[in-house]
Protein backbone atom coordinates (compact mmCIF):
# COMPACT_ATOMS: atom_id res chain seq x y z
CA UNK A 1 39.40 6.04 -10.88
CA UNK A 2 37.04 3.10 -10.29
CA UNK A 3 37.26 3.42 -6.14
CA UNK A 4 35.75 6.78 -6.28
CA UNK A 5 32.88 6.04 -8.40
CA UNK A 6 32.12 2.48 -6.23
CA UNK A 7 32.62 5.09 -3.19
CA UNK A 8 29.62 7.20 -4.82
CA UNK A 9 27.41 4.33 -5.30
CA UNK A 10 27.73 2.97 -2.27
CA UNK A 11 27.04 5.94 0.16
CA UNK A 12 24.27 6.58 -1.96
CA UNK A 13 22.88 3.55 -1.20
CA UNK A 14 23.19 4.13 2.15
CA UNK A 15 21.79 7.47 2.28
CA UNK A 16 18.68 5.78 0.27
CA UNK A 17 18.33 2.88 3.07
CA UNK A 18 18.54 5.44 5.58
CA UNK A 19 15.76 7.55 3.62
CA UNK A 20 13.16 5.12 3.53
CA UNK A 21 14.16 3.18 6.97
CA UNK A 22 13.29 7.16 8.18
CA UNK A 23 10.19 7.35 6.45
CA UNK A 24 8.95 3.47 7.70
CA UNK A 25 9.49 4.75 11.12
CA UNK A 26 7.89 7.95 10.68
CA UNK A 27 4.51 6.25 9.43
CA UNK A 28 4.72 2.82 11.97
CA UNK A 29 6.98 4.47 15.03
CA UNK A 30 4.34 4.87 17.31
CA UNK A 31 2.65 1.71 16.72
CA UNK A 32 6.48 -0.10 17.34
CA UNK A 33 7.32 2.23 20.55
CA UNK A 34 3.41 1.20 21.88
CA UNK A 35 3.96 -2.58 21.42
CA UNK A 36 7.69 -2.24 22.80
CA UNK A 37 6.30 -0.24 26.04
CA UNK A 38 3.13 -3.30 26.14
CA UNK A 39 0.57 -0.81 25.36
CA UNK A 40 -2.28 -0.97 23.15
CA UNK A 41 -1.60 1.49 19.77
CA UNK A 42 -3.66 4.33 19.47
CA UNK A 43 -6.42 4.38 16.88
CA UNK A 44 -6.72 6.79 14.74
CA UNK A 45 -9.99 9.06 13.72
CA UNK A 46 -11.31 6.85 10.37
CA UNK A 47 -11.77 9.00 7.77
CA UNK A 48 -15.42 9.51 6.10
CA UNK A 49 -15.88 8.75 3.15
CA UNK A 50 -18.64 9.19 0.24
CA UNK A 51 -20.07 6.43 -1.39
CA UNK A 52 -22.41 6.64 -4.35
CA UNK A 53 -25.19 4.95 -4.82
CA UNK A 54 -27.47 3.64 -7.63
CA UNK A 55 -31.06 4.09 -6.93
CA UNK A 56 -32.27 1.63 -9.14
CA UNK A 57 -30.81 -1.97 -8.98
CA UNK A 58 -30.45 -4.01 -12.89
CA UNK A 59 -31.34 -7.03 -12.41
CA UNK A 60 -28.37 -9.25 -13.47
CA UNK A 61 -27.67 -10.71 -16.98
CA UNK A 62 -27.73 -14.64 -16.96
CA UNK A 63 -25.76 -15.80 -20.21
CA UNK A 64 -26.86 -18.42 -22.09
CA UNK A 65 -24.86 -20.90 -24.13
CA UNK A 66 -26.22 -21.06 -28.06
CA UNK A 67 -24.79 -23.98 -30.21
CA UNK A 68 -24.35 -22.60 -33.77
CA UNK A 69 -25.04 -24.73 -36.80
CA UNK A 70 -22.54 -26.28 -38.52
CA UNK A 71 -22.59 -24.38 -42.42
């Protein structure tokens, strides 16, 4: 009864490996098939995005060390 449970685990392993290996090819496959053919990779459009800014700048805070008196 134990061979058909380690038969379970393992081939879901393997269909896990061969899940992600798929999706690591799918995001960095035409980078690997560009440096493979010698080719430079394409770039990509960056995408904008917003920043937001403070119009008025603090000054920063400059701590000071303070002995306190023994009581």
């Amino acid at each position: 009864m134990i061979a058909p449970l380690g038969t379970l685990a393992f081939l879901a392993t393997l269909w896990l490996l061969v899940v992600l290996g798929a999706s690591v090819l799918e995001e960095s496959g035409a980078k690997i098939a560009a440096a493979l053919k010698g080719k430079p990779p394409r770039r990509e459009m960056p995408v904008s995005a917003r920043v937001r800014i403070r119009s008025r700048f603090q000054k920063p805070i400059r701590a000071k060390a303070r002995l306190r008196a023994a009581a």
